[in-house]
N, C-alpha and C. Protein backbone atom coordinates (compact mmCIF):
# COMPACT_ATOMS: atom_id res chain seq x y z
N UNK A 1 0.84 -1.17 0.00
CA UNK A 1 0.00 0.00 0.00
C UNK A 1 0.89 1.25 0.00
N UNK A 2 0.65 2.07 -1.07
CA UNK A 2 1.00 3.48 -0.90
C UNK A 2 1.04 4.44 0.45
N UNK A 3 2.33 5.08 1.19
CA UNK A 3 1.86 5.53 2.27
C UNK A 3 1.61 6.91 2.07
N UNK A 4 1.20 7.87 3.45
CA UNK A 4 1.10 8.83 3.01
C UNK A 4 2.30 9.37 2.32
N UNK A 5 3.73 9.28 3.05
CA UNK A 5 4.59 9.70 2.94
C UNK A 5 5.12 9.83 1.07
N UNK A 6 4.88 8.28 0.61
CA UNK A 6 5.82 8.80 -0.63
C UNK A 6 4.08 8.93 -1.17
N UNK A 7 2.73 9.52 -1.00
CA UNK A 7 1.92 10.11 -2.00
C UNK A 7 2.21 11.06 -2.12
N UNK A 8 2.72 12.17 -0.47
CA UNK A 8 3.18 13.37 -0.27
C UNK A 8 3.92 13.69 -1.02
N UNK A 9 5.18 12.78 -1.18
CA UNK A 9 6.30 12.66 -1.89
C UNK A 9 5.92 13.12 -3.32
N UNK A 10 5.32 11.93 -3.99
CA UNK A 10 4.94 12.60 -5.03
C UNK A 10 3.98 13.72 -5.74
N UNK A 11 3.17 14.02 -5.11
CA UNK A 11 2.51 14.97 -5.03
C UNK A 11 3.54 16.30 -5.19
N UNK A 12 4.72 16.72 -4.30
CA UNK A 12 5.86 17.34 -4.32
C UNK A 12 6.53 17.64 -5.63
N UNK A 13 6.24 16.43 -5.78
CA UNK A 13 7.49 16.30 -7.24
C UNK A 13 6.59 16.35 -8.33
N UNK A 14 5.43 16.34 -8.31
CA UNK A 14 4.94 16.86 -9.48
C UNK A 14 4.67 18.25 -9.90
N UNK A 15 4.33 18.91 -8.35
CA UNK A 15 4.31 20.21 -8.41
C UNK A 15 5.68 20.97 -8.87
N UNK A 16 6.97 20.08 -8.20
CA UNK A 16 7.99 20.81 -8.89
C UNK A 16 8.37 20.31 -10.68
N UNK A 17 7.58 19.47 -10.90
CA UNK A 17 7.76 19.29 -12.49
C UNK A 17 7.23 20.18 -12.98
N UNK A 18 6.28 21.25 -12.38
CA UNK A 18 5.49 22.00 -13.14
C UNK A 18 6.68 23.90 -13.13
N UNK A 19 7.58 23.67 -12.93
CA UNK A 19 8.53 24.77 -12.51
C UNK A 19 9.36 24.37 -13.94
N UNK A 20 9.83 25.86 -14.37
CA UNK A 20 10.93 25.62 -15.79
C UNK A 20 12.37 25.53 -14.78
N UNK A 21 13.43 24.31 -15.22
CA UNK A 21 14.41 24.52 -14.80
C UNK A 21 15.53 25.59 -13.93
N UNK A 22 15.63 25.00 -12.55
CA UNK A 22 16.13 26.14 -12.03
C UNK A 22 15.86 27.08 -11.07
N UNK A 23 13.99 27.00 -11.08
CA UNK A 23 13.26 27.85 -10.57
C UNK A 23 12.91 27.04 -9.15
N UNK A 24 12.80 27.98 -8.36
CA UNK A 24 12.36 27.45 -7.09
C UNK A 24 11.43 27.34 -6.20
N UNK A 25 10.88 26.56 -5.90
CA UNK A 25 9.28 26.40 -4.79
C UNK A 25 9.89 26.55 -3.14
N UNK A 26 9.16 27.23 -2.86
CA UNK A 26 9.09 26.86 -1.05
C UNK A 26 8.25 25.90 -0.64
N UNK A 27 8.90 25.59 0.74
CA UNK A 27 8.56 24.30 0.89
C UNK A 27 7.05 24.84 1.73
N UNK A 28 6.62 25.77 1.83
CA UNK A 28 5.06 26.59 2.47
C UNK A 28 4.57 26.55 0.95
N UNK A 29 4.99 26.60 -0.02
CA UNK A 29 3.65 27.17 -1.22
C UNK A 29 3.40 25.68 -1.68
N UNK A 30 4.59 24.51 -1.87
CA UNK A 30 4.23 23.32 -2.00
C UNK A 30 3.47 22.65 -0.94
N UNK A 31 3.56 23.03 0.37
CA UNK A 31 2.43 22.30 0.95
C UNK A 31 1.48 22.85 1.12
N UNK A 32 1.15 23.77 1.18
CA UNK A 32 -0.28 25.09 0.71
C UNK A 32 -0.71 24.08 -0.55
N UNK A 33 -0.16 24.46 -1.85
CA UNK A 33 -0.95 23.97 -3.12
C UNK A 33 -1.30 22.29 -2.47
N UNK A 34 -0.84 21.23 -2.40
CA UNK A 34 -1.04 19.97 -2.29
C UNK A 34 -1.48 19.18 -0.50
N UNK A 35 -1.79 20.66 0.40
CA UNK A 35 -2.57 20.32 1.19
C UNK A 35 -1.52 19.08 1.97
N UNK A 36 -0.63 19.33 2.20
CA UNK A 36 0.27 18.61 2.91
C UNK A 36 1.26 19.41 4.32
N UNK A 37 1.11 18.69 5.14
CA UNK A 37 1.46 19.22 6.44
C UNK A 37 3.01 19.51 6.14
N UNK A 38 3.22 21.00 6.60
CA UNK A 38 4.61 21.31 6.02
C UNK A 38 5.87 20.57 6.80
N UNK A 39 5.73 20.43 8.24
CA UNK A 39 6.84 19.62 8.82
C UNK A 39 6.94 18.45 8.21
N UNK A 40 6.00 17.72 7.88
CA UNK A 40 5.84 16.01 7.30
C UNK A 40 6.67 16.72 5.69
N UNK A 41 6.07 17.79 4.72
CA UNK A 41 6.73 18.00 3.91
C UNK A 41 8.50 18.33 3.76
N UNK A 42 8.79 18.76 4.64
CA UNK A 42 10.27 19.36 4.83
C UNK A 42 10.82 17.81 5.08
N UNK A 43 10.70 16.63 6.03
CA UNK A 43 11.22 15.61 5.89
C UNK A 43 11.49 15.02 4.95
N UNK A 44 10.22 14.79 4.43
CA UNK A 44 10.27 14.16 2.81
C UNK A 44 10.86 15.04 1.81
N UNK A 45 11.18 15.91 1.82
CA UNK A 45 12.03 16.46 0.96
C UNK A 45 13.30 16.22 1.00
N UNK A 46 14.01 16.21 2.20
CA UNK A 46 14.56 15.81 2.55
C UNK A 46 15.57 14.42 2.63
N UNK A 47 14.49 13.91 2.24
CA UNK A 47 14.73 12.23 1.95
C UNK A 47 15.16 12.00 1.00
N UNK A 48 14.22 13.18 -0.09
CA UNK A 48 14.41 13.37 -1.75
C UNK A 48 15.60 14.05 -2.03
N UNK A 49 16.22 14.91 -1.47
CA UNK A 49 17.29 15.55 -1.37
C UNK A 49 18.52 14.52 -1.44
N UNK A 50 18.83 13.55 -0.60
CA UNK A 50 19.80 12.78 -0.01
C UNK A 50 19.69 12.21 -1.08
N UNK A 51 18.57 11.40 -1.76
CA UNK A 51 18.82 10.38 -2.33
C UNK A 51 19.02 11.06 -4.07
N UNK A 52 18.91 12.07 -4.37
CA UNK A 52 19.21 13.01 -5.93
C UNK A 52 18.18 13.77 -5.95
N UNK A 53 17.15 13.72 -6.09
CA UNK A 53 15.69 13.70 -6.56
C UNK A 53 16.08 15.54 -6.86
N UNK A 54 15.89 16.12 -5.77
CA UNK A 54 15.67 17.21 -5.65
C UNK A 54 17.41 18.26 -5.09
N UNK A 55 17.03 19.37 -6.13
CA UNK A 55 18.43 20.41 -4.85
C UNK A 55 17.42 21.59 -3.73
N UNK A 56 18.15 21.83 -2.80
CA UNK A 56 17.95 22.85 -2.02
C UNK A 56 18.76 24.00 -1.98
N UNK A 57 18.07 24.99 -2.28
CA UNK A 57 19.16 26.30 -1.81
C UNK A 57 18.03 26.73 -0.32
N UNK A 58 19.44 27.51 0.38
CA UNK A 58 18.98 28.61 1.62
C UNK A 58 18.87 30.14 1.17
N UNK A 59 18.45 30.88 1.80
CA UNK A 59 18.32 32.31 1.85
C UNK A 59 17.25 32.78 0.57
N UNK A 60 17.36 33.88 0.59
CA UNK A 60 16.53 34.86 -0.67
C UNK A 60 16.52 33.58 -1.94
N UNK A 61 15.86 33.85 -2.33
CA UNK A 61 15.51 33.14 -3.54
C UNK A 61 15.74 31.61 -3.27
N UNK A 62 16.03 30.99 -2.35
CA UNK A 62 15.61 29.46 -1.89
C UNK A 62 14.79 28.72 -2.00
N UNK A 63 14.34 27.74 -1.92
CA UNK A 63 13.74 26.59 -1.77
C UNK A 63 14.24 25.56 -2.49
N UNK A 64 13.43 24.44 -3.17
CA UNK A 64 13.43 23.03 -3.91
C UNK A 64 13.38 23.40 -5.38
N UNK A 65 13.90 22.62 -5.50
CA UNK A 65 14.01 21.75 -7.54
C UNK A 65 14.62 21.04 -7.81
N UNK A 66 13.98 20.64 -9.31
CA UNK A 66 14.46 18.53 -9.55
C UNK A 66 15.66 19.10 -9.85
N UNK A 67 16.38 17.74 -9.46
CA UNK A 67 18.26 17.95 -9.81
C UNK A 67 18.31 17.22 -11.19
N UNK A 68 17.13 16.86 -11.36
CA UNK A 68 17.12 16.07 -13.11
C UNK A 68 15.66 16.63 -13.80
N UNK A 69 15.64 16.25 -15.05
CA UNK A 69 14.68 16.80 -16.06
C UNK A 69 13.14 15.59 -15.62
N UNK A 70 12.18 16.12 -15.43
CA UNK A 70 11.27 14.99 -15.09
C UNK A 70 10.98 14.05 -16.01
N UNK A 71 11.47 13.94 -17.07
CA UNK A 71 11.39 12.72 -17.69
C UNK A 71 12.31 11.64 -17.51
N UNK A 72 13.24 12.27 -16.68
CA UNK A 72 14.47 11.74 -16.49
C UNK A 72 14.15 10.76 -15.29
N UNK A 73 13.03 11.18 -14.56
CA UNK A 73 13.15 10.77 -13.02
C UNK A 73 11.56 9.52 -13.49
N UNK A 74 11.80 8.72 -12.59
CA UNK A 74 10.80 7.45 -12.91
C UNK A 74 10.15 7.35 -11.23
N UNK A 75 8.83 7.32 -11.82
CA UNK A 75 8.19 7.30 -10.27
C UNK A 75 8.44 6.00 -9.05
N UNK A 76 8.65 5.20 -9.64
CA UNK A 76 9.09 3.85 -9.14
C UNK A 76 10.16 4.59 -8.55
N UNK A 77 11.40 4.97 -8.61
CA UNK A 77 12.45 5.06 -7.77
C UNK A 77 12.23 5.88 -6.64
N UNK A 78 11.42 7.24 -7.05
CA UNK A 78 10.58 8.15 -5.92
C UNK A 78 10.32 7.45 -4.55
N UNK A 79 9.08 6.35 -4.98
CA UNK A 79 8.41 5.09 -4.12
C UNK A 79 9.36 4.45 -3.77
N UNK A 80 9.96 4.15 -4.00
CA UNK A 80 11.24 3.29 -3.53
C UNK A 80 12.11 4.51 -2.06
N UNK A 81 12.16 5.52 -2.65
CA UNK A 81 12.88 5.97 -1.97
C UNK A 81 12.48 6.15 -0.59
N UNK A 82 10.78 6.56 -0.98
CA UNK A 82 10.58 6.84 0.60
C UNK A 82 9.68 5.70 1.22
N UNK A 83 9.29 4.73 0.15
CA UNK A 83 8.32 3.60 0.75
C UNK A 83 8.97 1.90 1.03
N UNK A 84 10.12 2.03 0.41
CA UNK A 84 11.37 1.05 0.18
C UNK A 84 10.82 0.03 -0.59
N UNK A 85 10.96 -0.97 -0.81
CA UNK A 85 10.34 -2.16 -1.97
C UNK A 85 9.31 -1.98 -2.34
N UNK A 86 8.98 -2.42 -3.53
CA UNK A 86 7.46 -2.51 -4.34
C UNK A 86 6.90 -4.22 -3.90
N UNK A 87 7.51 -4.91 -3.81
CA UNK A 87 7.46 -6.35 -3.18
C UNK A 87 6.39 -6.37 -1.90
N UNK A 88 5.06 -6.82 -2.12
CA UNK A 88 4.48 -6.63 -1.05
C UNK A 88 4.49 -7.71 -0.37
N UNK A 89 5.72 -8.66 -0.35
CA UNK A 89 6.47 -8.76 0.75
C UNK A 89 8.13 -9.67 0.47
N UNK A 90 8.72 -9.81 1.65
CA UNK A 90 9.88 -10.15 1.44
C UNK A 90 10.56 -10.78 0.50
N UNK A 91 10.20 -12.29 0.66
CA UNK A 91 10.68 -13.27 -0.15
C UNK A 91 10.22 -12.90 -1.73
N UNK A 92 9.60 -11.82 -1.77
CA UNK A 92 9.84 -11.45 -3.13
C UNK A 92 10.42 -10.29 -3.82
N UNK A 93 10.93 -9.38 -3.19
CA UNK A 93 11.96 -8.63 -3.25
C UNK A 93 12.80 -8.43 -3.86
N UNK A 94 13.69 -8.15 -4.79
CA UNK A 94 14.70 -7.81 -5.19
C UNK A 94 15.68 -7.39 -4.34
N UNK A 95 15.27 -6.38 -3.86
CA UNK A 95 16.62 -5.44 -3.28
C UNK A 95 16.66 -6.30 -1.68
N UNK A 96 15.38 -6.08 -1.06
CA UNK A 96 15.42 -6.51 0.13
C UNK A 96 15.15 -8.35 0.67
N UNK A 97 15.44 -8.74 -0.21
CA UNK A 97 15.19 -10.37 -0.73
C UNK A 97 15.73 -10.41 1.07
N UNK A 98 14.25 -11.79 1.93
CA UNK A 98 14.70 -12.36 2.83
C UNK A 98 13.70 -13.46 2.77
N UNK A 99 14.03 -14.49 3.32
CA UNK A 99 13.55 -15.96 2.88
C UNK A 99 12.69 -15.58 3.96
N UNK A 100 11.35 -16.68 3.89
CA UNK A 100 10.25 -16.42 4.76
C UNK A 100 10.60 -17.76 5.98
N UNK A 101 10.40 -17.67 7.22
CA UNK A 101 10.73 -18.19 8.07
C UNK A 101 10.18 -19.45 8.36
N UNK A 102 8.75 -19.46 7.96
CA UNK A 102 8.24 -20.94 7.62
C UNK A 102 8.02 -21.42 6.02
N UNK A 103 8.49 -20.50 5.14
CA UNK A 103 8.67 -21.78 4.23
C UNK A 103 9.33 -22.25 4.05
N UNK A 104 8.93 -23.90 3.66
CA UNK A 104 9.61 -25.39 3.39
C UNK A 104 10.54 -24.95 1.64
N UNK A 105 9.19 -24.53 1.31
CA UNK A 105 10.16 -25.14 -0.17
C UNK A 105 9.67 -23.87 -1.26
N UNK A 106 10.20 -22.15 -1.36
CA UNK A 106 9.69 -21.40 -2.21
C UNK A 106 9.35 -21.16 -3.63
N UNK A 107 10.27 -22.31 -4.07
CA UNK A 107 9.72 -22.35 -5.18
C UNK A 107 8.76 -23.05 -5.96
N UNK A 108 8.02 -23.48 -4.86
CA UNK A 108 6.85 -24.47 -4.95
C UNK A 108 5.42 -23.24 -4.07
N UNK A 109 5.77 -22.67 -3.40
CA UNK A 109 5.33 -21.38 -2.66
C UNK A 109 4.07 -20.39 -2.92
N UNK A 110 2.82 -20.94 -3.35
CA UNK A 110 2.08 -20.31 -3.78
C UNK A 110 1.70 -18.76 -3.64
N UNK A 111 1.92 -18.45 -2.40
CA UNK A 111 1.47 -16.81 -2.00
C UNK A 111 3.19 -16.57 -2.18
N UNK A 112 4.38 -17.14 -2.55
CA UNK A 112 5.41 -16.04 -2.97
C UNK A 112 5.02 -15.87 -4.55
N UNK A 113 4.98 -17.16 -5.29
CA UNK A 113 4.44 -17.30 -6.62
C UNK A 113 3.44 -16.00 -7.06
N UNK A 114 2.61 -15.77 -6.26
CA UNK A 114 1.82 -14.96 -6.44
C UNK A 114 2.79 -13.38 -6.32
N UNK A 115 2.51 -13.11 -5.28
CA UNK A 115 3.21 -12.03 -4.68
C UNK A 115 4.53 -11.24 -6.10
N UNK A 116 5.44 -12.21 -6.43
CA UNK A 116 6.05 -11.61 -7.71
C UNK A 116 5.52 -11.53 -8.90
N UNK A 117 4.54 -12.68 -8.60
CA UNK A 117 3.88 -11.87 -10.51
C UNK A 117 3.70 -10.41 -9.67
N UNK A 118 2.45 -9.77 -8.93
CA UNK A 118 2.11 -8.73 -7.84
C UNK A 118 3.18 -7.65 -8.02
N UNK A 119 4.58 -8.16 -7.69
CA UNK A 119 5.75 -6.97 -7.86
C UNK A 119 6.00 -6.73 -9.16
N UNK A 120 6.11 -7.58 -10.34
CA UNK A 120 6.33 -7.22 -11.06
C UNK A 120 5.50 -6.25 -12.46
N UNK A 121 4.49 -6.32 -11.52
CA UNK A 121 3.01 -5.89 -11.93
C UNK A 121 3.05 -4.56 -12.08
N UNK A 122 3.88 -4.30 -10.77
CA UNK A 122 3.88 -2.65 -9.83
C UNK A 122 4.69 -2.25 -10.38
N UNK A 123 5.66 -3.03 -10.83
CA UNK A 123 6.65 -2.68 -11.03
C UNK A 123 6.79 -2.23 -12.36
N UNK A 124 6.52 -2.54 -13.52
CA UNK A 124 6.00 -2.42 -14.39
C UNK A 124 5.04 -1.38 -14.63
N UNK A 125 4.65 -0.85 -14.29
CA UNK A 125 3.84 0.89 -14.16
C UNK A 125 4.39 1.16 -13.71
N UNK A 126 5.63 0.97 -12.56
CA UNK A 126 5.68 2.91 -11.72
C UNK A 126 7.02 3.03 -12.43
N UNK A 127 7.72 2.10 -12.82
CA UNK A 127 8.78 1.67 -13.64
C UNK A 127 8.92 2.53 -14.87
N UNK A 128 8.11 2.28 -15.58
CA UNK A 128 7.69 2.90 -16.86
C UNK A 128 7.01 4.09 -16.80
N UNK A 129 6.82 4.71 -15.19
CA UNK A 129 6.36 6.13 -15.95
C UNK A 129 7.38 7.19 -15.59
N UNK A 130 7.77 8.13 -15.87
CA UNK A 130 8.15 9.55 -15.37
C UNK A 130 7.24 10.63 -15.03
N UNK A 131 8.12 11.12 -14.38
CA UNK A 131 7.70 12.32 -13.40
C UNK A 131 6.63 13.00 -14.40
N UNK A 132 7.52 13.56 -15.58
CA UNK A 132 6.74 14.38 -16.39
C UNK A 132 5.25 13.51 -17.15
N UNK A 133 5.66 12.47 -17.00
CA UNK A 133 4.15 11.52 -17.82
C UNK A 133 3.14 11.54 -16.84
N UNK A 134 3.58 11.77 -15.69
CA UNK A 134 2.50 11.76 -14.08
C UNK A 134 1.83 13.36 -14.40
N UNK A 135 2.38 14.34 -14.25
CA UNK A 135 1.93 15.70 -14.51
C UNK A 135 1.48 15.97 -16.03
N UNK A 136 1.97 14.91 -17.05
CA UNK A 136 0.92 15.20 -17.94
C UNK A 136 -0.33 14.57 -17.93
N UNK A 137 -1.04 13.50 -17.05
CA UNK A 137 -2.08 13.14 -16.60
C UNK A 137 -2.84 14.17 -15.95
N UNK A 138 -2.38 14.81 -15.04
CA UNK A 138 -3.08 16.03 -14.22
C UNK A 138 -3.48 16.76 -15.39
N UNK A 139 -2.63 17.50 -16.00
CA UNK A 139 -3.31 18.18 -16.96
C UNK A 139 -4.49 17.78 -17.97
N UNK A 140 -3.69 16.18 -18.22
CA UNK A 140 -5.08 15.58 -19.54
C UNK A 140 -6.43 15.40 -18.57
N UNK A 141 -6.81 15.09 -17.36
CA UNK A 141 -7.16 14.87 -16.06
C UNK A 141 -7.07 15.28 -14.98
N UNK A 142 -8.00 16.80 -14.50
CA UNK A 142 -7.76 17.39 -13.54
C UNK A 142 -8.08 17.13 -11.84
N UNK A 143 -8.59 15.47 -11.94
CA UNK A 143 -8.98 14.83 -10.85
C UNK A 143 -7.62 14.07 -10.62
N UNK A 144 -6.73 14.16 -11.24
CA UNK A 144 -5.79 13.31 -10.86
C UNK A 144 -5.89 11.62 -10.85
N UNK A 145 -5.77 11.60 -12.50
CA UNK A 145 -6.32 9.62 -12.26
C UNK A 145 -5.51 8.78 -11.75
N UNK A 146 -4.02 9.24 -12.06
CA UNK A 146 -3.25 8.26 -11.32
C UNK A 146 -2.94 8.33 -9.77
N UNK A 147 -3.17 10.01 -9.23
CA UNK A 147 -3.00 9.64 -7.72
C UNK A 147 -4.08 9.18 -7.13
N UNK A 148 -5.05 9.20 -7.91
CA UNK A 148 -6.43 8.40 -7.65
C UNK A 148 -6.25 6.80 -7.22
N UNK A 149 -5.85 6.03 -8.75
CA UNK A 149 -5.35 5.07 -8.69
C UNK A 149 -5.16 4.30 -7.44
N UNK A 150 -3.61 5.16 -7.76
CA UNK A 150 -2.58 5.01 -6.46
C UNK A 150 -3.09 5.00 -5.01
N UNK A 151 -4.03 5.68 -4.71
CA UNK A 151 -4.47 5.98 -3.71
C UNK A 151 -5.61 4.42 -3.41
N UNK A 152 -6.45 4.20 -4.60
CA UNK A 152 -6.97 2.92 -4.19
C UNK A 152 -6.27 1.53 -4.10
N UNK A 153 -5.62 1.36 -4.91
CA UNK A 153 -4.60 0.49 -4.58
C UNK A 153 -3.73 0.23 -3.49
């Protein structure tokens, strides 16, 4: 399940896809527009910061922007960053691969069997989209179908 954190997350980063290179958001007008609690926002930026996503400047003319072109950036890694695996659960994992404690024999394993078709499912959409293909939905769609989606899922 999507948490709040990386919806926040992205929510963030779409608003800063909507900025021409360079230009900068505060981290009050991004959580004003997307209705996100600004301390919870400043963390997660934060997160995004460390891991590339985004630069920060201080003082006069400060705030956030992508450190890459949003086509460049793939929402899957976003989610990853702040929600950690798409694997809804271990033993199917990639990155965080850990064997399940009572199974006998996984590759016989029906709910892991399952579970990776499941990741690779997810994986496979958030994989394949970019930043900028997410904010051109908002626009083609001003309800937001994919954080919709996302949100039921």
């Amino acid at each position: 399940m999507l948490t709040k954190k990386a919806k926040y997350g992205l929510k963030a980063m779409v608003y800063l896809a909507g900025f021409e290179p360079g230009r900068t958001a505060l981290v009050t007008d991004i959580a004003a527009a997307n209705q996100i609690p600004k301390k919870f926002l400043d963390a997660i930026l934060g997160e995004l910061r460390n891991a590339g996503f985004v630069h920060s400047k201080k003082g006069k003319g400060g705030g956030y922007t992508l450190a890459r072109a949003p086509q460049e950036i793939r929402v899957g890694n976003i989610i990853r960053v702040l929600d950690g695996p798409l694997a809804p659960i271990q033993c199917a994992s990639r990155t965080v691969y850990r064997r399940c404690d009572d199974c006998e024999d996984e590759a016989r394993c029906t709910v892991r069997l399952l579970m990776l078709e499941a990741r690779d499912a997810i994986a496979n959409v958030l994989d394949n989209r970019t930043l900028a293909q997410m904010r051109a939905l908002a626009q083609d769609d001003p309800a937001g179908a994919l954080l919709g989606e996302l949100e039921r899922n």
